[in-house]
Protein backbone atom coordinates (compact mmCIF):
# COMPACT_ATOMS: atom_id res chain seq x y z
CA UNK A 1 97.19 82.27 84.18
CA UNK A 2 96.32 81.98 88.00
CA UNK A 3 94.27 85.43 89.47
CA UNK A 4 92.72 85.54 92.53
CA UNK A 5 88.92 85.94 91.89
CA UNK A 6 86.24 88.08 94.05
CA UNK A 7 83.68 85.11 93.45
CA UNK A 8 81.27 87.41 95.49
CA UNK A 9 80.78 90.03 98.02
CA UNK A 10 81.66 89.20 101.24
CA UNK A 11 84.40 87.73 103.60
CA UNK A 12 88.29 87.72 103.00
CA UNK A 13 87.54 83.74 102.17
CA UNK A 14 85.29 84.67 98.72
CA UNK A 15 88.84 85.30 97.18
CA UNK A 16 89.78 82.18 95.42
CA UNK A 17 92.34 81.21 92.91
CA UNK A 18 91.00 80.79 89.22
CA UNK A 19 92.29 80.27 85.65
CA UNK A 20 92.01 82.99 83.54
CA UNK A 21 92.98 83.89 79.81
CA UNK A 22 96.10 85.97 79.84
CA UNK A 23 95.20 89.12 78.94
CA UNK A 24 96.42 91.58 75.76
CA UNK A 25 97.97 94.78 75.87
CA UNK A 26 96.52 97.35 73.90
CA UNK A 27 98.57 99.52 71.58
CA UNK A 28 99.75 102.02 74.86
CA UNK A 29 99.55 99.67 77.32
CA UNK A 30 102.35 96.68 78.33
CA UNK A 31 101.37 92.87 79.40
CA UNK A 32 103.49 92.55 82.77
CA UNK A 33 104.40 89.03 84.36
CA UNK A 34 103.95 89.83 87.89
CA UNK A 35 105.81 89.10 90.75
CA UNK A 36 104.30 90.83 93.52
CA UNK A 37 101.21 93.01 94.10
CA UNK A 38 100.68 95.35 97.28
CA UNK A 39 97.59 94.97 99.53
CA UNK A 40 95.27 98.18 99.86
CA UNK A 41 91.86 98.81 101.74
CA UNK A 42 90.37 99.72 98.66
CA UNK A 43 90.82 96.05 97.44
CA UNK A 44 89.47 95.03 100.48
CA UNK A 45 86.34 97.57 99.97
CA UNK A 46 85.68 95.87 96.34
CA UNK A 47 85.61 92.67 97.66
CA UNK A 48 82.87 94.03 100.44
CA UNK A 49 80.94 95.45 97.00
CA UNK A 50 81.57 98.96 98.26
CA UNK A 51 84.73 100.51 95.48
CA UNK A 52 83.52 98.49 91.68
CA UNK A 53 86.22 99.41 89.52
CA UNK A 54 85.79 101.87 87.01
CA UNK A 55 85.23 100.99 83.48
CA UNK A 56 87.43 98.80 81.76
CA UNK A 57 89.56 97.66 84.55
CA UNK A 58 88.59 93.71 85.89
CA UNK A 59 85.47 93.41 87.47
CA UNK A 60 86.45 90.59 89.50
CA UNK A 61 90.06 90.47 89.81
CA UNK A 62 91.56 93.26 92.50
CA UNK A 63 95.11 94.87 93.24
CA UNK A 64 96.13 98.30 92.23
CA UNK A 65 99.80 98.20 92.50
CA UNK A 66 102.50 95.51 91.02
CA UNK A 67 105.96 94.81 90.14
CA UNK A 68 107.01 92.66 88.06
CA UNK A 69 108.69 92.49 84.19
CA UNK A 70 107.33 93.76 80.89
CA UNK A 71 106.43 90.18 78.97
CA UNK A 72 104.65 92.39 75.70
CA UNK A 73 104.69 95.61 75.01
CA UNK A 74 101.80 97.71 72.37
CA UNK A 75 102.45 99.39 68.98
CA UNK A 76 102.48 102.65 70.62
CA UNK A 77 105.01 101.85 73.67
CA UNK A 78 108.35 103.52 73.54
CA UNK A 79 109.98 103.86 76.40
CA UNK A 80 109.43 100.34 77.67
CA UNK A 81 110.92 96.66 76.23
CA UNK A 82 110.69 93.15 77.26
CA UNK A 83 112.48 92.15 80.66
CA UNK A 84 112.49 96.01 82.17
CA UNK A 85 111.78 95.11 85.31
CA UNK A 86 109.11 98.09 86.85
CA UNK A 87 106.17 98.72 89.00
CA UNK A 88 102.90 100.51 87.89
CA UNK A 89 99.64 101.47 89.74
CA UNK A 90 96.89 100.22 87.88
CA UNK A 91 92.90 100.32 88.40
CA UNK A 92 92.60 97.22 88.74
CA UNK A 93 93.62 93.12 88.10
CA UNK A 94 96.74 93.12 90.02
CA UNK A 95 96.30 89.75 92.04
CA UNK A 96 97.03 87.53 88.77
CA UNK A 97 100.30 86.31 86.77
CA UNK A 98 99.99 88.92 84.43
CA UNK A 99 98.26 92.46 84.09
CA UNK A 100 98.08 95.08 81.47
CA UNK A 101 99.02 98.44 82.44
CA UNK A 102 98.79 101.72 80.61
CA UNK A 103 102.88 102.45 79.75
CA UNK A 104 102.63 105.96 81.07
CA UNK A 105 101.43 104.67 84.54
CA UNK A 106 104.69 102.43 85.12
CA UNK A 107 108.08 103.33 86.70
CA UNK A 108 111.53 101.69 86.98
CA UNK A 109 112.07 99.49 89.84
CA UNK A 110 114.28 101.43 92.49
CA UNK A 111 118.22 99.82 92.07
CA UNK A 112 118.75 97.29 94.87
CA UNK A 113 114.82 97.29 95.12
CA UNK A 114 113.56 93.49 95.41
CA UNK A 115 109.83 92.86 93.05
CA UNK A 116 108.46 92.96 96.85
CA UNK A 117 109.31 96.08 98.18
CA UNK A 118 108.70 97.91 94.49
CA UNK A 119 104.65 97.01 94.71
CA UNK A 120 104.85 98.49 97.61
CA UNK A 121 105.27 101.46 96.69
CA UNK A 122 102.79 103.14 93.40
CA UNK A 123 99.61 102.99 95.17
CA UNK A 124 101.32 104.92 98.80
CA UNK A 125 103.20 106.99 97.18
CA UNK A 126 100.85 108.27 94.15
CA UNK A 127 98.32 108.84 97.28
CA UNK A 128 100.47 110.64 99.05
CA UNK A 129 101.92 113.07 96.85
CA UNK A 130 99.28 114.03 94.67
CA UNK A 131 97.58 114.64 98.49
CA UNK A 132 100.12 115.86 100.76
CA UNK A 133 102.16 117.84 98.74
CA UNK A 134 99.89 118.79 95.39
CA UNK A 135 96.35 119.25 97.35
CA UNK A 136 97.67 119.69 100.60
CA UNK A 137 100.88 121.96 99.35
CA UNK A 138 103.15 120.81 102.47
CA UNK A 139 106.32 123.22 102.66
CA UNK A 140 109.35 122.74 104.14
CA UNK A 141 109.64 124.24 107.88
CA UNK A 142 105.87 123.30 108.30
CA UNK A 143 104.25 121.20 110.58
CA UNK A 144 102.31 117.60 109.09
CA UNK A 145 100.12 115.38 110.37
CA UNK A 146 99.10 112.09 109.42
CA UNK A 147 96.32 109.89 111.33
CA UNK A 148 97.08 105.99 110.54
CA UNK A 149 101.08 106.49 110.68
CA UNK A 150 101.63 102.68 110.38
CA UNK A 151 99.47 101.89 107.34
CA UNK A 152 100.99 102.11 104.29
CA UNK A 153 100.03 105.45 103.42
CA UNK A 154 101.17 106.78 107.17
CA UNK A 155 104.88 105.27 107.14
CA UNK A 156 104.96 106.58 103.44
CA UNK A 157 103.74 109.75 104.57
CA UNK A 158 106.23 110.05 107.43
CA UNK A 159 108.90 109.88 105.13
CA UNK A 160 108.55 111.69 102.61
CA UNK A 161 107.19 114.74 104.78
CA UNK A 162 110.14 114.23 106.82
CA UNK A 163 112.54 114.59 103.95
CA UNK A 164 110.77 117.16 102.30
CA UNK A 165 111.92 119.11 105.74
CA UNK A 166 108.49 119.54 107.56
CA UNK A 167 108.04 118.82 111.71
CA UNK A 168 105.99 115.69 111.40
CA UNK A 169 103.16 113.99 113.93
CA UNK A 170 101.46 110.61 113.88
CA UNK A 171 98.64 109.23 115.53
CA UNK A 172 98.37 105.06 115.65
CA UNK A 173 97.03 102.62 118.04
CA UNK A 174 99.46 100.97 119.79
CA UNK A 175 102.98 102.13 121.53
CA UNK A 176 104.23 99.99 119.20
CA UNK A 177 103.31 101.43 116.69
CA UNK A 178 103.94 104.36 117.75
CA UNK A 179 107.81 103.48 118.14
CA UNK A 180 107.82 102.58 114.42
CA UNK A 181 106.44 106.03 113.15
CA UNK A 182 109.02 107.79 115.25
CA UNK A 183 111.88 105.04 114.11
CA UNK A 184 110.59 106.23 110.72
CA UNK A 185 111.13 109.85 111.05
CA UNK A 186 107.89 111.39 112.74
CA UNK A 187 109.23 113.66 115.19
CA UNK A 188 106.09 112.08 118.19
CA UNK A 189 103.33 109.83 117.61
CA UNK A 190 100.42 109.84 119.71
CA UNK A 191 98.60 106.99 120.62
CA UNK A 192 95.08 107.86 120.08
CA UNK A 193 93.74 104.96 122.59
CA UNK A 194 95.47 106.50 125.56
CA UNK A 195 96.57 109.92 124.84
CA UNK A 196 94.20 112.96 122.99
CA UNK A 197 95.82 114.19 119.93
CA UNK A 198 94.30 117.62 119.63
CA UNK A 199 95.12 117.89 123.28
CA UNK A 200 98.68 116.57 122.49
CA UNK A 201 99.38 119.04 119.55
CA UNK A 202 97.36 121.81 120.58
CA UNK A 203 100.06 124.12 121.69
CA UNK A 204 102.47 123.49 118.47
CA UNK A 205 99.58 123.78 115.83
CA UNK A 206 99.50 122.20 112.83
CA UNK A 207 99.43 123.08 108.95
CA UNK A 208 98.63 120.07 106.79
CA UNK A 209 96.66 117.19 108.23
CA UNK A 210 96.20 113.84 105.91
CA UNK A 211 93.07 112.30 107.38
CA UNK A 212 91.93 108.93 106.60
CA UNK A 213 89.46 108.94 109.52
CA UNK A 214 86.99 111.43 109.46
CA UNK A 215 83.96 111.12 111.87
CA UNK A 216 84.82 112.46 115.08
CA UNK A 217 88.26 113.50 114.20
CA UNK A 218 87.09 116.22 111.78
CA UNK A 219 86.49 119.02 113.96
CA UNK A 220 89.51 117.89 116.14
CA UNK A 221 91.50 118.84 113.08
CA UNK A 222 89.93 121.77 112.06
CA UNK A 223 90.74 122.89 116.22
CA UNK A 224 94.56 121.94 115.73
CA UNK A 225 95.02 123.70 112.16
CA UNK A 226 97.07 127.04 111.91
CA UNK A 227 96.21 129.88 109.81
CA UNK A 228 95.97 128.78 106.17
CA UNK A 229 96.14 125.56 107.62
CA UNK A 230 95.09 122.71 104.81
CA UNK A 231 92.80 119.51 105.55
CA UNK A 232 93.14 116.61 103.16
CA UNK A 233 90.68 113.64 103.31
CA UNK A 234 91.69 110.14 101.36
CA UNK A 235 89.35 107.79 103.44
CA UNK A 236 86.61 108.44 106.32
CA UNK A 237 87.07 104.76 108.35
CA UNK A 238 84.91 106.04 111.03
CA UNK A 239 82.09 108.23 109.31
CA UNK A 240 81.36 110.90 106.45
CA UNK A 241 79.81 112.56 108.96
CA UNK A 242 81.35 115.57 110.93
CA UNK A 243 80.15 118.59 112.50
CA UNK A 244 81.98 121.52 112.28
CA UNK A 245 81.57 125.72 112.58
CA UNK A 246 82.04 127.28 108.88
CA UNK A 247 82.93 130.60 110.97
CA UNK A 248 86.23 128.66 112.66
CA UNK A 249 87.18 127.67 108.82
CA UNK A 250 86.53 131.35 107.75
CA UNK A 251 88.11 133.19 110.46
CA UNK A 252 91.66 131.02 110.22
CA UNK A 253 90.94 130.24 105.91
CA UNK A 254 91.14 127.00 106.39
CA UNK A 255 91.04 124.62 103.10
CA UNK A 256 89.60 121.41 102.94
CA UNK A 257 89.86 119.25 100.26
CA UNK A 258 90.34 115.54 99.31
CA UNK A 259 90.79 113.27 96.59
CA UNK A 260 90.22 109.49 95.35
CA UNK A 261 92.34 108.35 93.15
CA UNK A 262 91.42 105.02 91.56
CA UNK A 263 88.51 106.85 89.37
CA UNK A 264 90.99 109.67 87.72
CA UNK A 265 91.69 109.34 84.24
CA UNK A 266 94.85 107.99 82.12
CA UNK A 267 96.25 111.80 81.49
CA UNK A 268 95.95 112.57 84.98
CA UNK A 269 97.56 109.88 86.42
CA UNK A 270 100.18 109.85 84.21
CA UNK A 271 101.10 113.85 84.19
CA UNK A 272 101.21 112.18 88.67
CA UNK A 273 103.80 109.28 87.67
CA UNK A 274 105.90 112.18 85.55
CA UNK A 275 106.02 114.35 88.91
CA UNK A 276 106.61 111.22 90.93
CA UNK A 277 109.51 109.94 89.19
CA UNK A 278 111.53 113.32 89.06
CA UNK A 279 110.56 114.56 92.62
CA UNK A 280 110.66 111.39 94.80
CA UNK A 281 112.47 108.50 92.57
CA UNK A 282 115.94 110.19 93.40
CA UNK A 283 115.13 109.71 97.08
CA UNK A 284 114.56 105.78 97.12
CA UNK A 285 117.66 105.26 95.06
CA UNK A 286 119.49 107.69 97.21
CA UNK A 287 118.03 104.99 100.41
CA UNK A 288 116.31 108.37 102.17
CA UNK A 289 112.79 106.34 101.91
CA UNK A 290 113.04 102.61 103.12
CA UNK A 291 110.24 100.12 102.41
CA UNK A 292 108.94 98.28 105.45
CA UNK A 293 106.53 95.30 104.46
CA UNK A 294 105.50 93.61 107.12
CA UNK A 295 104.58 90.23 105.50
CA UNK A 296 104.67 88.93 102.41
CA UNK A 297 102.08 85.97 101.29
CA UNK A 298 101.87 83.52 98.39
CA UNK A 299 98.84 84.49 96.02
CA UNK A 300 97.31 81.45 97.28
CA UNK A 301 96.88 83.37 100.67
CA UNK A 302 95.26 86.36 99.40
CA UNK A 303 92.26 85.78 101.95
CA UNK A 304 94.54 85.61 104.61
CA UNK A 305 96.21 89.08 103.48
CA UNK A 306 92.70 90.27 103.43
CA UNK A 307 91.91 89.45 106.97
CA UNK A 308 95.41 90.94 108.33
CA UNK A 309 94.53 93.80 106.51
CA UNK A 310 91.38 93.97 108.26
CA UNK A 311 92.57 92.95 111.48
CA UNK A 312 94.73 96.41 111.35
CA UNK A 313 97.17 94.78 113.41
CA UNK A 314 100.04 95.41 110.55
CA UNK A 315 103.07 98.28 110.24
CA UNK A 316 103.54 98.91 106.77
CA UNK A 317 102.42 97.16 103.69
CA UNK A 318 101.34 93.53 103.30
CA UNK A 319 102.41 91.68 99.92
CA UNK A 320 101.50 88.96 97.43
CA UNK A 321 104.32 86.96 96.13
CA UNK A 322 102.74 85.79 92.48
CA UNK A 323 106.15 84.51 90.96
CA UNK A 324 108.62 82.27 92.71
């Protein structure tokens, strides 16, 4: 089969295409022929030789999310059969023809759903509820926050907060951007290259902010959050490193927590996919969440993928097209 290799750290052109031996399912897992496979920063960090995958996914070989069809499926698989078509997050080995995938961590591809716009979707969306809504415990009638509104994560998070019936802010870094986050649901989005957020949303307040920032923004956030507000970190683009006063945190009992979630184990992540499928499946196929990819490449591109994801210039999720 055809996978697109990390031959070493480095540059988006160190991706190249290589043949490698299709690989086995075990007894739980299926064998999937892929036809598409979402592009995510953390891919992008494993080619730098910051994220290595944890054990026994491919060392070389990234992509976390897919959709495709079940070729093979183990001894122990009983849900699943050949030709389902689904989409899975896995830890790993996504940029190839095929991938093996524990069964529990795969769901059905949403009806009228094309292979495209499914990998879109397991890496976003398992980020963003087990963050915004498990960690972060967002409740209807509050106010949200997301920084990066027109990544992947952001336009998931928009709608999904937006449906669950919160008030919902964005930063991004272009007007343009901007419009898209609002055309998506978030009630304003700031521009955080012309306009202050914390000065922006200082008077309304806010109770759950998803940061993938961090650095300076940190005590910005801990300023803007209510009482019991909550502060969720996935990413910190711009620094680990924040200053902020414990006493502010005491005083209004602020909780800040965070999560990665390539690393978890099996049980976890598939206890996430059960919650997943009952509490946000019914809203794709009811068409209250809408993909928005904004390009799709060949596999042979993945270095060019890479760079646009780098570039940051994107709104929404870029895609590989592995099967014609």
């Amino acid at each position: 089969m055809k996978a697109v290799v990390i031959t070493e750290s480095g540059a988006p052109e160190v991706l190249q295409i290589q043949e490698r031996e299709v690989p086995t399912p075990a007894s739980h897992q299926i064998l999937v022929r892929v036809h598409a496979a979402g592009i995510n920063r953390p891919d992008v960090a494993q080619r730098k030789g910051h994220y290595p995958p944890p054990a026994g996914a491919p060392v070389d070989v990234p992509g976390l999310e897919i959709a495709g069809t079940i070729e093979a499926c183990g001894d122990h698989v009983e849900r699943w059969k050949k030709g389902d078509a689904i989409c899975a997050l896995l830890p790993g080995g996504g940029y190839a023809e095929f991938a093996v995938v524990d069964a529990r961590h795969c769901l059905p591809v949403p009806k009228g759903w094309s292979f495209e716009e499914a990998a879109s979707l397991p890496e976003t969306v398992f980020t963003v509820w087990h963050n915004v809504f498990q960690r972060g415990q967002l409740q209807p009638g509050e106010t949200f926050l997301v920084h990066g509104g027109s990544s992947g994560i952001g336009i998931t998070a928009i709608q999904l907060a937006k449906t669950w019936g919160a008030r919902v802010f964005a930063t991004a870094g272009t007007d343009e951007k901007c419009q898209a986050c609002e055309e998506l649901g978030a009630d304003q989005c700031i521009n955080h290259k012309t306009q202050a957020f914390e000065e922006e949303l200082k008077a309304e307040g806010v109770d759950v902010i998803l940061d993938m920032v961090g650095g300076v923004y940190i005590p910005k956030n801990l300023n803007l959050l209510k009482p019991d507000g909550r502060l969720v970190f996935i990413n910190a683009m711009q620094g680990a490193q924040g200053k902020f006063d414990v006493r502010q945190v005491m005083q209004k009992r602020l909780t800040i927590t965070g999560s990665t979630l390539r690393p978890r184990d099996a049980e976890f992540k598939a206890a996430l996919t059960a919650a997943i499928e009952q509490h946000v499946w019914p809203l794709l196929e009811a068409g209250e969440f809408k993909p928005v990819l904004y390009k799709v490449f060949p596999l042979e591109e993945a270095a060019q993928a890479h760079a646009l994801m780098e570039s940051s210039e994107h709104i929404g999720k870029i895609v590989l097209k592995v099967q014609p």
